[in-house]
PDB file of N, CA and C in Angstrom:
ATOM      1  N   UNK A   1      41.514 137.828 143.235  1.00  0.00           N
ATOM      2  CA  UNK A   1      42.564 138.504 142.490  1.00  0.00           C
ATOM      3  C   UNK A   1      42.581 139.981 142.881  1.00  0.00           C
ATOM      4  N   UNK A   2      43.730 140.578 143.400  1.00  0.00           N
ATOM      5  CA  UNK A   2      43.840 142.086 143.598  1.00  0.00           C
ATOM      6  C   UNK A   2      43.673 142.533 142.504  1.00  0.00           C
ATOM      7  N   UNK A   3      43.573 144.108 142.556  1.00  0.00           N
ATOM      8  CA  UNK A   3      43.074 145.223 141.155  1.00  0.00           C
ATOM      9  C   UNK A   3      44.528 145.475 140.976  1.00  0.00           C
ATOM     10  N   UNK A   4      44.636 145.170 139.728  1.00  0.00           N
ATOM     11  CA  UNK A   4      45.739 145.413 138.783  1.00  0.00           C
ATOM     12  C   UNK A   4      45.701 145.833 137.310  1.00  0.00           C
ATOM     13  N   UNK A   5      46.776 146.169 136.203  1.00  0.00           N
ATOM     14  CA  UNK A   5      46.967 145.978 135.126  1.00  0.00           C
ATOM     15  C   UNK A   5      47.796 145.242 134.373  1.00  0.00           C
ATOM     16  N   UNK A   6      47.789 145.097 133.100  1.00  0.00           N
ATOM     17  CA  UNK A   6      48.073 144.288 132.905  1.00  0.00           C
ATOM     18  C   UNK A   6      49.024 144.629 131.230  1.00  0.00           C
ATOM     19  N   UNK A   7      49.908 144.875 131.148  1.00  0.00           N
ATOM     20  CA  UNK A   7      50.077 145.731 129.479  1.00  0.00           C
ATOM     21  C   UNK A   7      50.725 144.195 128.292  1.00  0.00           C
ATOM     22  N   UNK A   8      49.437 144.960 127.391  1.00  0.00           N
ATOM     23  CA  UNK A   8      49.665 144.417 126.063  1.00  0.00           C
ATOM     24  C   UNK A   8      51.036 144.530 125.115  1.00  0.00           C
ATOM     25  N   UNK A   9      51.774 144.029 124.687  1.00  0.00           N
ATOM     26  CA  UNK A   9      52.477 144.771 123.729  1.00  0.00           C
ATOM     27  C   UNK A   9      52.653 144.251 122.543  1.00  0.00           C
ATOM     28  N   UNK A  10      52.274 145.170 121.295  1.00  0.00           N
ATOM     29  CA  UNK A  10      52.946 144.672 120.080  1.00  0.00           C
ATOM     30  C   UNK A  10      54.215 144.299 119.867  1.00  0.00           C
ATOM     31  N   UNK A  11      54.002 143.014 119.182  1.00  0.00           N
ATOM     32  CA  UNK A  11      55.631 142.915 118.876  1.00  0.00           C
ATOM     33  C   UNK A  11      55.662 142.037 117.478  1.00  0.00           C
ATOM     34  N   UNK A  12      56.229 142.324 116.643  1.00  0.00           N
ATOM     35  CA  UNK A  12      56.518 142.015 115.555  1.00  0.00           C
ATOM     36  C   UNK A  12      57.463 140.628 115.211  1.00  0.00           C
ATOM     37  N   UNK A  13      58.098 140.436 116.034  1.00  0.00           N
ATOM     38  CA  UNK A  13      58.774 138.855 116.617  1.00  0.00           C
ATOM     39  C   UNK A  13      58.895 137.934 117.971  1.00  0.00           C
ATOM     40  N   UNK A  14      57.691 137.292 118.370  1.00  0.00           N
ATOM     41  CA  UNK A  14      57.442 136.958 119.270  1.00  0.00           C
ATOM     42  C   UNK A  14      58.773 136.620 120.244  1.00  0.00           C
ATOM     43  N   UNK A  15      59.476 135.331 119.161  1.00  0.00           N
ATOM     44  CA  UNK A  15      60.260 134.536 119.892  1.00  0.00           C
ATOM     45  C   UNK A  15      61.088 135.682 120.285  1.00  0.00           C
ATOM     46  N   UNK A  16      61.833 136.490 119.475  1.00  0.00           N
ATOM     47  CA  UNK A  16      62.519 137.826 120.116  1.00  0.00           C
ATOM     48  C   UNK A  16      62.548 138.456 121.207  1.00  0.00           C
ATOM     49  N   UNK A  17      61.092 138.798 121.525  1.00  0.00           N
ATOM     50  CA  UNK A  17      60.705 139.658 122.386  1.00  0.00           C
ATOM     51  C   UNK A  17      60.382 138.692 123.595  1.00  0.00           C
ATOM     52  N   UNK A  18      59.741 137.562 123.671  1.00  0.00           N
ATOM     53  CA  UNK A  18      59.693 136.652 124.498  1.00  0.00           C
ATOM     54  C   UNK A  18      61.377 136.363 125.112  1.00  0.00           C
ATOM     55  N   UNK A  19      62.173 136.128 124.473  1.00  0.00           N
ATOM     56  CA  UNK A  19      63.590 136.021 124.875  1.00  0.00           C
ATOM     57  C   UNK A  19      64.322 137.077 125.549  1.00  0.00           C
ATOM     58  N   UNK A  20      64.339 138.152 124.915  1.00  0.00           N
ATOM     59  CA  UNK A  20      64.432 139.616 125.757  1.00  0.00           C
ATOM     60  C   UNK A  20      63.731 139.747 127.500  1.00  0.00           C
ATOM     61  N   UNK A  21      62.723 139.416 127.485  1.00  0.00           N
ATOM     62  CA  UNK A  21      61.642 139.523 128.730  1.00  0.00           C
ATOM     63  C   UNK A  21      61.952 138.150 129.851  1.00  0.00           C
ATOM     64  N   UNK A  22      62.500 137.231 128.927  1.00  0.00           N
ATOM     65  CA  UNK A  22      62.979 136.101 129.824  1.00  0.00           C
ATOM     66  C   UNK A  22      64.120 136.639 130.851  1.00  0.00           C
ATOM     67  N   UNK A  23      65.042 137.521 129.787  1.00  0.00           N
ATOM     68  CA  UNK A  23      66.045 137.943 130.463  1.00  0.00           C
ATOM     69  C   UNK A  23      66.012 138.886 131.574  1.00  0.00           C
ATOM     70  N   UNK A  24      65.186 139.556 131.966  1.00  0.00           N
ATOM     71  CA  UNK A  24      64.408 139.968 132.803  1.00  0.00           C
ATOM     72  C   UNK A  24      63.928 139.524 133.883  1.00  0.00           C
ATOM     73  N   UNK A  25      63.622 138.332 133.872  1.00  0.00           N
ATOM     74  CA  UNK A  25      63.251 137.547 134.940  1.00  0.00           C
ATOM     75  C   UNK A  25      61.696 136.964 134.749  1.00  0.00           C
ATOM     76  N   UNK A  26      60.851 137.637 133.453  1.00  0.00           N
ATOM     77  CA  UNK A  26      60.018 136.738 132.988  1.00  0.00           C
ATOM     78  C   UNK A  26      59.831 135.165 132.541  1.00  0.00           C
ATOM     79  N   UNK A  27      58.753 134.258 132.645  1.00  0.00           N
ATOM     80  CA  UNK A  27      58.282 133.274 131.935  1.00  0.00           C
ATOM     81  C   UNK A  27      57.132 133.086 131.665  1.00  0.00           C
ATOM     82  N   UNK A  28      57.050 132.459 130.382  1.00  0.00           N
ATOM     83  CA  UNK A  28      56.062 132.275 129.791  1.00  0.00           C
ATOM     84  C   UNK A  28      54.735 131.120 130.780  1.00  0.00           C
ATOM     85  N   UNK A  29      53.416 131.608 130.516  1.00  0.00           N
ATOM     86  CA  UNK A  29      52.974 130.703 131.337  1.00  0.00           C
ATOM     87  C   UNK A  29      51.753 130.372 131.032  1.00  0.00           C
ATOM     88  N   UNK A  30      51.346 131.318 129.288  1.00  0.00           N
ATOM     89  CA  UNK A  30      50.381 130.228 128.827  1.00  0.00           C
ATOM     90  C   UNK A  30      50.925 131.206 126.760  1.00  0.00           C
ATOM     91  N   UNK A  31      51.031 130.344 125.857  1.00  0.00           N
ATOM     92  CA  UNK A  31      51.502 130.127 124.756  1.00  0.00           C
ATOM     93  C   UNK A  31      50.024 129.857 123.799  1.00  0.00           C
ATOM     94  N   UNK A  32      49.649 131.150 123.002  1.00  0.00           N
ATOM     95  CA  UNK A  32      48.236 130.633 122.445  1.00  0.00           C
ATOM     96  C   UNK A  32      48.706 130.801 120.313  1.00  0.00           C
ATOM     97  N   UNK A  33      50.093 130.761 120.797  1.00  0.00           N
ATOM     98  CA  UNK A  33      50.405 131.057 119.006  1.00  0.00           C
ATOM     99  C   UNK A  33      50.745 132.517 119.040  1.00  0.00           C
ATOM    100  N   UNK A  34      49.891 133.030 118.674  1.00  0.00           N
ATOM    101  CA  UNK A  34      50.160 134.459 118.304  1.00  0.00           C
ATOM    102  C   UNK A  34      49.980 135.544 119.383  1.00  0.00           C
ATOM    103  N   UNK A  35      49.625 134.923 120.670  1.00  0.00           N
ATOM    104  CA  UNK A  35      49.572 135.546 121.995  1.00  0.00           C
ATOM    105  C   UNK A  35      50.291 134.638 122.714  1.00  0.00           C
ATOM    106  N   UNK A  36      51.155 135.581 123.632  1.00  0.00           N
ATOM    107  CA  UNK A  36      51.760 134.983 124.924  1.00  0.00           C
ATOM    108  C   UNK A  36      51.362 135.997 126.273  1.00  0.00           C
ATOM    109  N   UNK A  37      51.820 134.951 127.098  1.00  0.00           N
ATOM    110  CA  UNK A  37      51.492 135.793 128.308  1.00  0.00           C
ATOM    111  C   UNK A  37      52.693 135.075 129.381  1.00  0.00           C
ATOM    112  N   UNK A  38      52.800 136.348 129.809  1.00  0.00           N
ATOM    113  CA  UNK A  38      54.410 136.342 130.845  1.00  0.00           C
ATOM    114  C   UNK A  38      54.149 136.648 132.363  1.00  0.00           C
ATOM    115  N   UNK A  39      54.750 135.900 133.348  1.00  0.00           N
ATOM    116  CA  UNK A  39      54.738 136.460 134.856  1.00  0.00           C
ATOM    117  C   UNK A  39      56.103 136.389 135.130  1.00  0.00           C
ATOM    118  N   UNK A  40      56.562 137.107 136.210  1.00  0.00           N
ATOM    119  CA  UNK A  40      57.722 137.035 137.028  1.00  0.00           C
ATOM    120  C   UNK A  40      57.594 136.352 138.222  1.00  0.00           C
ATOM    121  N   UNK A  41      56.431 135.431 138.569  1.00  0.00           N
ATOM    122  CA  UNK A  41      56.479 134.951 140.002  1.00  0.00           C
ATOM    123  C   UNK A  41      56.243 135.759 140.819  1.00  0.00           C
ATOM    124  N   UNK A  42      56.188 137.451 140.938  1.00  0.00           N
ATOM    125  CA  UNK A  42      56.352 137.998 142.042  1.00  0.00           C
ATOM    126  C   UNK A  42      55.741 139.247 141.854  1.00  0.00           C
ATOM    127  N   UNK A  43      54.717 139.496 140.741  1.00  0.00           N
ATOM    128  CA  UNK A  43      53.834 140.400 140.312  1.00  0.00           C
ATOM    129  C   UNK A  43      53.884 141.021 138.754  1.00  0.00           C
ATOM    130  N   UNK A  44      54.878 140.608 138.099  1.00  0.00           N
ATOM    131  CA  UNK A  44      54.948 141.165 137.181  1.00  0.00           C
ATOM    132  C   UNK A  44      54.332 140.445 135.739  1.00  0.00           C
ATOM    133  N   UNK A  45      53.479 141.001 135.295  1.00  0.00           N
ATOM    134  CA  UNK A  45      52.451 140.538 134.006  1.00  0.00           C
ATOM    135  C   UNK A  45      52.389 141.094 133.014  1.00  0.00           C
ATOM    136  N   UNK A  46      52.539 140.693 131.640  1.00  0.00           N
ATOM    137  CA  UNK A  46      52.769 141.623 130.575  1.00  0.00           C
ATOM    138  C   UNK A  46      52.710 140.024 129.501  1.00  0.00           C
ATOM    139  N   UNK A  47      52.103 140.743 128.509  1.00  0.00           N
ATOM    140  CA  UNK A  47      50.821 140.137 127.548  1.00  0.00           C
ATOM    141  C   UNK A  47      52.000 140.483 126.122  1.00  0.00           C
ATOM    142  N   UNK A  48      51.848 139.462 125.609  1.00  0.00           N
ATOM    143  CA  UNK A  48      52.960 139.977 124.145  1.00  0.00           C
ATOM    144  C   UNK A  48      52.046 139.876 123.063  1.00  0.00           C
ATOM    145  N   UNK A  49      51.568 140.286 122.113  1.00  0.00           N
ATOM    146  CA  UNK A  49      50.143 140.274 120.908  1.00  0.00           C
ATOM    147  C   UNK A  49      51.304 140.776 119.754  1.00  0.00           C
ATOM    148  N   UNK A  50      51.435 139.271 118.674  1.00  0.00           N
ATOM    149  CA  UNK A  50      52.018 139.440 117.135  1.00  0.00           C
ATOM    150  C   UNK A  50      51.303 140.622 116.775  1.00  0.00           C
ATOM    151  N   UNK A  51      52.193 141.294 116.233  1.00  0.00           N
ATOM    152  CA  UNK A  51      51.589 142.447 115.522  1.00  0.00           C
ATOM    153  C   UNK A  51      52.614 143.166 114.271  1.00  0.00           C
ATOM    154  N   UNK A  52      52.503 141.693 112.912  1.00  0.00           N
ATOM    155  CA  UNK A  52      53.661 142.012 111.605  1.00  0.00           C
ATOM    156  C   UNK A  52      53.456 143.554 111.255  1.00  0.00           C
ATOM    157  N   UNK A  53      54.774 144.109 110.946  1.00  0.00           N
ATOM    158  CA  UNK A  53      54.883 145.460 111.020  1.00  0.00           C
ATOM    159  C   UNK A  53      55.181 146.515 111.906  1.00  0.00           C
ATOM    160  N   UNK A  54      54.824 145.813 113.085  1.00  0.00           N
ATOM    161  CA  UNK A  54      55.014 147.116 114.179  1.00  0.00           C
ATOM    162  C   UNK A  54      56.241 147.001 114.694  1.00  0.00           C
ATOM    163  N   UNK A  55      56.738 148.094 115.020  1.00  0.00           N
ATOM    164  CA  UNK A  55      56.275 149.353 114.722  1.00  0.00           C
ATOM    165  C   UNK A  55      56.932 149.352 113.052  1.00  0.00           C
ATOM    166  N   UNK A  56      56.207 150.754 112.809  1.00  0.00           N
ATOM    167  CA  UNK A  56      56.684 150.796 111.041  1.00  0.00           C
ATOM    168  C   UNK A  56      58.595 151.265 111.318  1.00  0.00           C
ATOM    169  N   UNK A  57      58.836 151.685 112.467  1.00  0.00           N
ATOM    170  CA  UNK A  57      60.461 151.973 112.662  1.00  0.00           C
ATOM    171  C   UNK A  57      60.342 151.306 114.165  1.00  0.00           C
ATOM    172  N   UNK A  58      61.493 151.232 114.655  1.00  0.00           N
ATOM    173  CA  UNK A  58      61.977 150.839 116.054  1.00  0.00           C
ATOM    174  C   UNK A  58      61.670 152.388 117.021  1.00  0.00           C
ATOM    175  N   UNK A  59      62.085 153.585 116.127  1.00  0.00           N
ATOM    176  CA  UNK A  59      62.375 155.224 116.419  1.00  0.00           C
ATOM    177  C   UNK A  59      60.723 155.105 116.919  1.00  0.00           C
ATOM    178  N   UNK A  60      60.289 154.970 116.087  1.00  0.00           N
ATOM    179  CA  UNK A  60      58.689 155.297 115.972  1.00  0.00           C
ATOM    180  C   UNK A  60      57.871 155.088 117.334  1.00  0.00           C
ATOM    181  N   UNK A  61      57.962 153.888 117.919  1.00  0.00           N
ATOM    182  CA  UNK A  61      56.813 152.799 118.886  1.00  0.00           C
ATOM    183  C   UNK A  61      57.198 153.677 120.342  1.00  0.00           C
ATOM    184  N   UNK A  62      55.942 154.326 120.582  1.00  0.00           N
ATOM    185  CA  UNK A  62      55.260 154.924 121.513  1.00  0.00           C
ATOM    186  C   UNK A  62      55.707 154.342 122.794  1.00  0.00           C
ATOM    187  N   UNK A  63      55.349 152.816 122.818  1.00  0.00           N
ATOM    188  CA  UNK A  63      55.126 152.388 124.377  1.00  0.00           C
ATOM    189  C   UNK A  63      56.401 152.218 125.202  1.00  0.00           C
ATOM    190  N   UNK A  64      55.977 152.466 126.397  1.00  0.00           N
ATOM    191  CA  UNK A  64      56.786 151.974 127.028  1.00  0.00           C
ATOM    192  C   UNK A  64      56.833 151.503 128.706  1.00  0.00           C
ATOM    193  N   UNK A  65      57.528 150.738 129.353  1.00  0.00           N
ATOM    194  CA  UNK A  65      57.149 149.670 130.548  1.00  0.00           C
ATOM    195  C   UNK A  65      57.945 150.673 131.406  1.00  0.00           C
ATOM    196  N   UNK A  66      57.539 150.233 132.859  1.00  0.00           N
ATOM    197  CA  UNK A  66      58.335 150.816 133.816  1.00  0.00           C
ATOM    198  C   UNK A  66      58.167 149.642 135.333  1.00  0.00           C
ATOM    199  N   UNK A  67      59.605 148.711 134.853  1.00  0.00           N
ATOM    200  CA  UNK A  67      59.025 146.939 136.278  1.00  0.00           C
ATOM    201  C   UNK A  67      60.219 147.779 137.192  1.00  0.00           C
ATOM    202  N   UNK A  68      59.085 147.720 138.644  1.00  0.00           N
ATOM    203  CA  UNK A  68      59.725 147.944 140.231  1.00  0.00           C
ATOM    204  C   UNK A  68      60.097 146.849 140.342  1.00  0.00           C
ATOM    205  N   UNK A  69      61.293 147.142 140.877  1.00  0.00           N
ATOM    206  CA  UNK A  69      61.872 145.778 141.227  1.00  0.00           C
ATOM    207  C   UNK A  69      62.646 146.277 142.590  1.00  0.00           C
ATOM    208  N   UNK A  70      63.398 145.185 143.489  1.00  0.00           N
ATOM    209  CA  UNK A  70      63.922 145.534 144.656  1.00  0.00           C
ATOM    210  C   UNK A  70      65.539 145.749 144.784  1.00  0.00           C
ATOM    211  N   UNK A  71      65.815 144.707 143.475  1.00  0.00           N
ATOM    212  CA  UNK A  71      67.444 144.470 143.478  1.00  0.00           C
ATOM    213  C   UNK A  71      67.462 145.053 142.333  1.00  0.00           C
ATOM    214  N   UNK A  72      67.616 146.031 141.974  1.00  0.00           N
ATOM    215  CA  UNK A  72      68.172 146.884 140.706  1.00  0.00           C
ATOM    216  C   UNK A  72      69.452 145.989 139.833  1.00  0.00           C
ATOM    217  N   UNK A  73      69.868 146.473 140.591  1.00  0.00           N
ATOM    218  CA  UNK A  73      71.654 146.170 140.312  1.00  0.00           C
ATOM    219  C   UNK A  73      71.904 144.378 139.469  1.00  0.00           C
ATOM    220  N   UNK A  74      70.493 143.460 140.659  1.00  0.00           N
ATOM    221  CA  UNK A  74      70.827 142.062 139.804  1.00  0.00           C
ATOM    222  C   UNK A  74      69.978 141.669 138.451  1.00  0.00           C
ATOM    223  N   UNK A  75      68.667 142.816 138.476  1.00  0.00           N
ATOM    224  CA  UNK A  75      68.353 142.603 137.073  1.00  0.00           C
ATOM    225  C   UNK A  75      69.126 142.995 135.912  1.00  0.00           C
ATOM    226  N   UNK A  76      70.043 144.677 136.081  1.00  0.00           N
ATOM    227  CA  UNK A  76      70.954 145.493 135.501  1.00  0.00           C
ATOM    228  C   UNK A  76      72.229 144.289 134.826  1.00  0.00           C
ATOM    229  N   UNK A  77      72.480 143.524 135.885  1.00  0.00           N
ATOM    230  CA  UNK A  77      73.549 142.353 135.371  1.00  0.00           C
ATOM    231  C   UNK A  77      73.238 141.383 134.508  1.00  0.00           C
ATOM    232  N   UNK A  78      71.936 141.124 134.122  1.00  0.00           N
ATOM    233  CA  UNK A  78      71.542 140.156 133.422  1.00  0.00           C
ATOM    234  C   UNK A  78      71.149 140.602 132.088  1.00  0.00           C
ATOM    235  N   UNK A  79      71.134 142.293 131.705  1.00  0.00           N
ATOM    236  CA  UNK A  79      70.790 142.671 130.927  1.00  0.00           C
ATOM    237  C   UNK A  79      71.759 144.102 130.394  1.00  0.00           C
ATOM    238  N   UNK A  80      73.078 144.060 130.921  1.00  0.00           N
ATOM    239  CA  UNK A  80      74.236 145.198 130.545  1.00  0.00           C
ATOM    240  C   UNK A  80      74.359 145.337 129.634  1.00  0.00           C
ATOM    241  N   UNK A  81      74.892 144.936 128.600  1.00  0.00           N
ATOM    242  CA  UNK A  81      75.285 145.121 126.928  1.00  0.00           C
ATOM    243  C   UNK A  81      74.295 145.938 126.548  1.00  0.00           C
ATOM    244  N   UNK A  82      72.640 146.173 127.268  1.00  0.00           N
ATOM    245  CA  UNK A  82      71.489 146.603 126.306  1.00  0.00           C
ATOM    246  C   UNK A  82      71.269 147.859 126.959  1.00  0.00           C
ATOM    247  N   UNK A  83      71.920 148.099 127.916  1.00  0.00           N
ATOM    248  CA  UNK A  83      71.411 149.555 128.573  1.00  0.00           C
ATOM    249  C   UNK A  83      71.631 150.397 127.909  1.00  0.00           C
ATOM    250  N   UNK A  84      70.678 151.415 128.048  1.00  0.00           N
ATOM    251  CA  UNK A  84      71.263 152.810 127.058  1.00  0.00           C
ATOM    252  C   UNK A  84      71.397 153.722 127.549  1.00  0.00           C
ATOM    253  N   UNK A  85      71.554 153.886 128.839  1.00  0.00           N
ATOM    254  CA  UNK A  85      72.419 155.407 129.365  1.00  0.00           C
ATOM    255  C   UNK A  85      73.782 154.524 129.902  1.00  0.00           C
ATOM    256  N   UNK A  86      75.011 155.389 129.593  1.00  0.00           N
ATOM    257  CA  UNK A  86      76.053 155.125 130.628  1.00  0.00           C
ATOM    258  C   UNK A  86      76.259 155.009 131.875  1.00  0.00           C
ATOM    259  N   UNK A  87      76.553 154.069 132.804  1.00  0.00           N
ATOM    260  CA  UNK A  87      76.887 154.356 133.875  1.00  0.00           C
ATOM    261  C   UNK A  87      75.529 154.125 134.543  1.00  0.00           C
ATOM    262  N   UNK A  88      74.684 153.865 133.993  1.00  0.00           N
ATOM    263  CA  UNK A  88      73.737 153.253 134.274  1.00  0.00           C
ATOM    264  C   UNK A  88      73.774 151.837 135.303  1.00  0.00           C
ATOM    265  N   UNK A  89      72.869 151.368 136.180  1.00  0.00           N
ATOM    266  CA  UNK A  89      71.960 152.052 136.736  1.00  0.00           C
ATOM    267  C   UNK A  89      72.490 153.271 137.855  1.00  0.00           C
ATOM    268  N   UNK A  90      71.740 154.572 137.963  1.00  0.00           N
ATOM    269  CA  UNK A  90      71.826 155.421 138.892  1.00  0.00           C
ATOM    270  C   UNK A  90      70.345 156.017 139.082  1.00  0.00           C
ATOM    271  N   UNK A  91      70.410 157.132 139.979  1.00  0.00           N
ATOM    272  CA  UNK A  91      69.628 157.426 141.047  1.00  0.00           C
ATOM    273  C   UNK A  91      69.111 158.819 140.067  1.00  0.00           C
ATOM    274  N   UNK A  92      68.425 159.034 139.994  1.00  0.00           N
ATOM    275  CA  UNK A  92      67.841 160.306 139.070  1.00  0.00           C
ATOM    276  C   UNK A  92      67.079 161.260 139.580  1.00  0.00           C
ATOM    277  N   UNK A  93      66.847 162.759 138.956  1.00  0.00           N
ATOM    278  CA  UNK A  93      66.436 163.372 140.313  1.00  0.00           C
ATOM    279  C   UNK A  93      65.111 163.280 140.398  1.00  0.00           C
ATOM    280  N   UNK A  94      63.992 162.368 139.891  1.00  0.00           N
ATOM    281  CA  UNK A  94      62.720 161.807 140.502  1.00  0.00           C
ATOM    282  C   UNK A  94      62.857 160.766 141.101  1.00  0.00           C
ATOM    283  N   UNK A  95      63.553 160.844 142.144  1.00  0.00           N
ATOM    284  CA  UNK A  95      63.751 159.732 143.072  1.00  0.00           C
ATOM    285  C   UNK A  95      63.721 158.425 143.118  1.00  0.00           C
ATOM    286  N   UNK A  96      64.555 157.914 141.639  1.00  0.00           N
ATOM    287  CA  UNK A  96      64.240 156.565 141.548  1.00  0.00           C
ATOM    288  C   UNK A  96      65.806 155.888 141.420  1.00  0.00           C
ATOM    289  N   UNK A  97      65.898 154.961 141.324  1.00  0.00           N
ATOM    290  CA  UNK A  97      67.355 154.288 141.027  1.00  0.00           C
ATOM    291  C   UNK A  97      67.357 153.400 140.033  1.00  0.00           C
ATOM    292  N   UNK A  98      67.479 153.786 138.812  1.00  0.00           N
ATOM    293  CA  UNK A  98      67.130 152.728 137.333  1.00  0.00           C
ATOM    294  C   UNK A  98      68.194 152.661 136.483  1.00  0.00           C
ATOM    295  N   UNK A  99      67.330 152.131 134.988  1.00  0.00           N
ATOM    296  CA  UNK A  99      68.061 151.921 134.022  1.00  0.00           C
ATOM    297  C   UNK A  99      66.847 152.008 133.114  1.00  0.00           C
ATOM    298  N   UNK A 100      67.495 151.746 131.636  1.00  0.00           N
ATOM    299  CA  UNK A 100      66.697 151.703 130.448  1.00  0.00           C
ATOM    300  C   UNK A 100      67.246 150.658 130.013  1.00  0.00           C
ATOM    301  N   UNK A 101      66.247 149.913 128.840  1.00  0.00           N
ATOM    302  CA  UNK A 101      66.838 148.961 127.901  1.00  0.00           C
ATOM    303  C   UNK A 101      65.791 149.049 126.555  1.00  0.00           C
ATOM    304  N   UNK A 102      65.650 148.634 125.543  1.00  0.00           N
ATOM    305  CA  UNK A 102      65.167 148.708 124.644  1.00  0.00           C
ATOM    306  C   UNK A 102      64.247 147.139 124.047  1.00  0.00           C
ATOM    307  N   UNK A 103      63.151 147.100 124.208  1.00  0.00           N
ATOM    308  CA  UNK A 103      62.789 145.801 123.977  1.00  0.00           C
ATOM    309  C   UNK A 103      63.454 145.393 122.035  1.00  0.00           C
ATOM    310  N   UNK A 104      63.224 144.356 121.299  1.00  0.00           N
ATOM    311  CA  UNK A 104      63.392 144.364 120.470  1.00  0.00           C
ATOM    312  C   UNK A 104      62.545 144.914 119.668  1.00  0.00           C
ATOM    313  N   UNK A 105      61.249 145.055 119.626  1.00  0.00           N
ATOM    314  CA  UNK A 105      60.456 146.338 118.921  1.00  0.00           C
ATOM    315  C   UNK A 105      60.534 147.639 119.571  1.00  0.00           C
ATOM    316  N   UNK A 106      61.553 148.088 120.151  1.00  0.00           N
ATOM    317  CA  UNK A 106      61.481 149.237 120.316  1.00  0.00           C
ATOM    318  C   UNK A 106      60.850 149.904 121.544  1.00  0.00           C
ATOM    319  N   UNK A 107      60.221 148.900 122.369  1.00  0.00           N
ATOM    320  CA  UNK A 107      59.196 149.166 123.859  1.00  0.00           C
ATOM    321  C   UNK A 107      60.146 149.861 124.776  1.00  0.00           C
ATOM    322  N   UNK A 108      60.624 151.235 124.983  1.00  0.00           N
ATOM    323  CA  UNK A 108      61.455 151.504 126.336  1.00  0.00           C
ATOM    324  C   UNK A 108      60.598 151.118 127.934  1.00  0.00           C
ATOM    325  N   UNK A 109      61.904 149.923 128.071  1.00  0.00           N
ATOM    326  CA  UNK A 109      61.883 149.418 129.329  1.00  0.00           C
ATOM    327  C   UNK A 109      62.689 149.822 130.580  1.00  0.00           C
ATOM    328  N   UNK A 110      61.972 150.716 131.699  1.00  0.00           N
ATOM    329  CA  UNK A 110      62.932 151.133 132.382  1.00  0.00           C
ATOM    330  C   UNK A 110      62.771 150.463 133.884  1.00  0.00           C
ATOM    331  N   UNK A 111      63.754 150.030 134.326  1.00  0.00           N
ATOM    332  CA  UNK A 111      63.653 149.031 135.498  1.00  0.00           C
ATOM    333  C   UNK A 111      64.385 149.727 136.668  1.00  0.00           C
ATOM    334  N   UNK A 112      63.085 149.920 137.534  1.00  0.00           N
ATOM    335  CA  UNK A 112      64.272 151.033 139.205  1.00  0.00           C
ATOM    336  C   UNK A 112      63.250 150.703 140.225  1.00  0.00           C
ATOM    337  N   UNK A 113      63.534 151.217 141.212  1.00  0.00           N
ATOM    338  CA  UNK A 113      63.180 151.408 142.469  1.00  0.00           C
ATOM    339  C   UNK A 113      62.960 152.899 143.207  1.00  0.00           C
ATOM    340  N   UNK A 114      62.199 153.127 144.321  1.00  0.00           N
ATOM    341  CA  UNK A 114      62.070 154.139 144.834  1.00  0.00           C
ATOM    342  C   UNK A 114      62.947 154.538 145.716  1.00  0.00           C
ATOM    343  N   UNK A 115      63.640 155.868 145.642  1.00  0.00           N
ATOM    344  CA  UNK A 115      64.447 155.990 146.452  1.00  0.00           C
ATOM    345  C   UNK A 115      64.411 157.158 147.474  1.00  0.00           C
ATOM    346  N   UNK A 116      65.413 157.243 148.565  1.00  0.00           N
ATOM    347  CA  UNK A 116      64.995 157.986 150.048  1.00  0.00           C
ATOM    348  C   UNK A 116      65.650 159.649 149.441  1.00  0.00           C
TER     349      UNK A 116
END
């Protein structure tokens, strides 16, 4: 196994947040009840842990993801209605080409690539 990480996240409604992450291009690939665990086939790993209450607001919850991906534009299509900048995805001046979306607890998820 290469050296990697691996992020946990609270979430206060599994099936929710599991559904959100599907849309993404995640699946589930082992189901322990109150833990799930997600891959994309192609490196991407992220751990979902019930956690009733969290965050105490949506405003509130700290964390947040950042998945490289290659095709911007075809994850961006599978997930439009949820973006939260306009005009989104674009090229920003730390050289990346993204977007944002908002998990359902509140996790800002921003999905880009490196750019020239």
């Amino acid at each position: 196994m290469n050296h990697h990480v691996v992020a946990i996240i609270p979430c206060n409604d599994l099936d929710a947040s599991e559904a959100f992450y599907q849309r993404l291009g995640f699946k589930v690939v082992s189901d322990y009840g109150e833990y799930r665990i997600l891959e994309d086939g192609r490196g991407w790993h992220l751990h979902l842990n019930y956690s009733p209450g969290w965050p105490p607001t949506i405003e509130s919850n700290p964390f947040g993801l950042y998945l490289y991906v290659d095709d911007v534009d075809a994850v961006a299509e599978q997930v439009r209605e949820l973006i939260i900048e306009e005009g989104s995805p674009n090229i920003k001046p730390w050289k990346t080409y993204e977007f944002a979306v908002s998990d359902p607890s509140g996790v800002l998820v921003r999905i880009g690539r490196m750019v020239d």
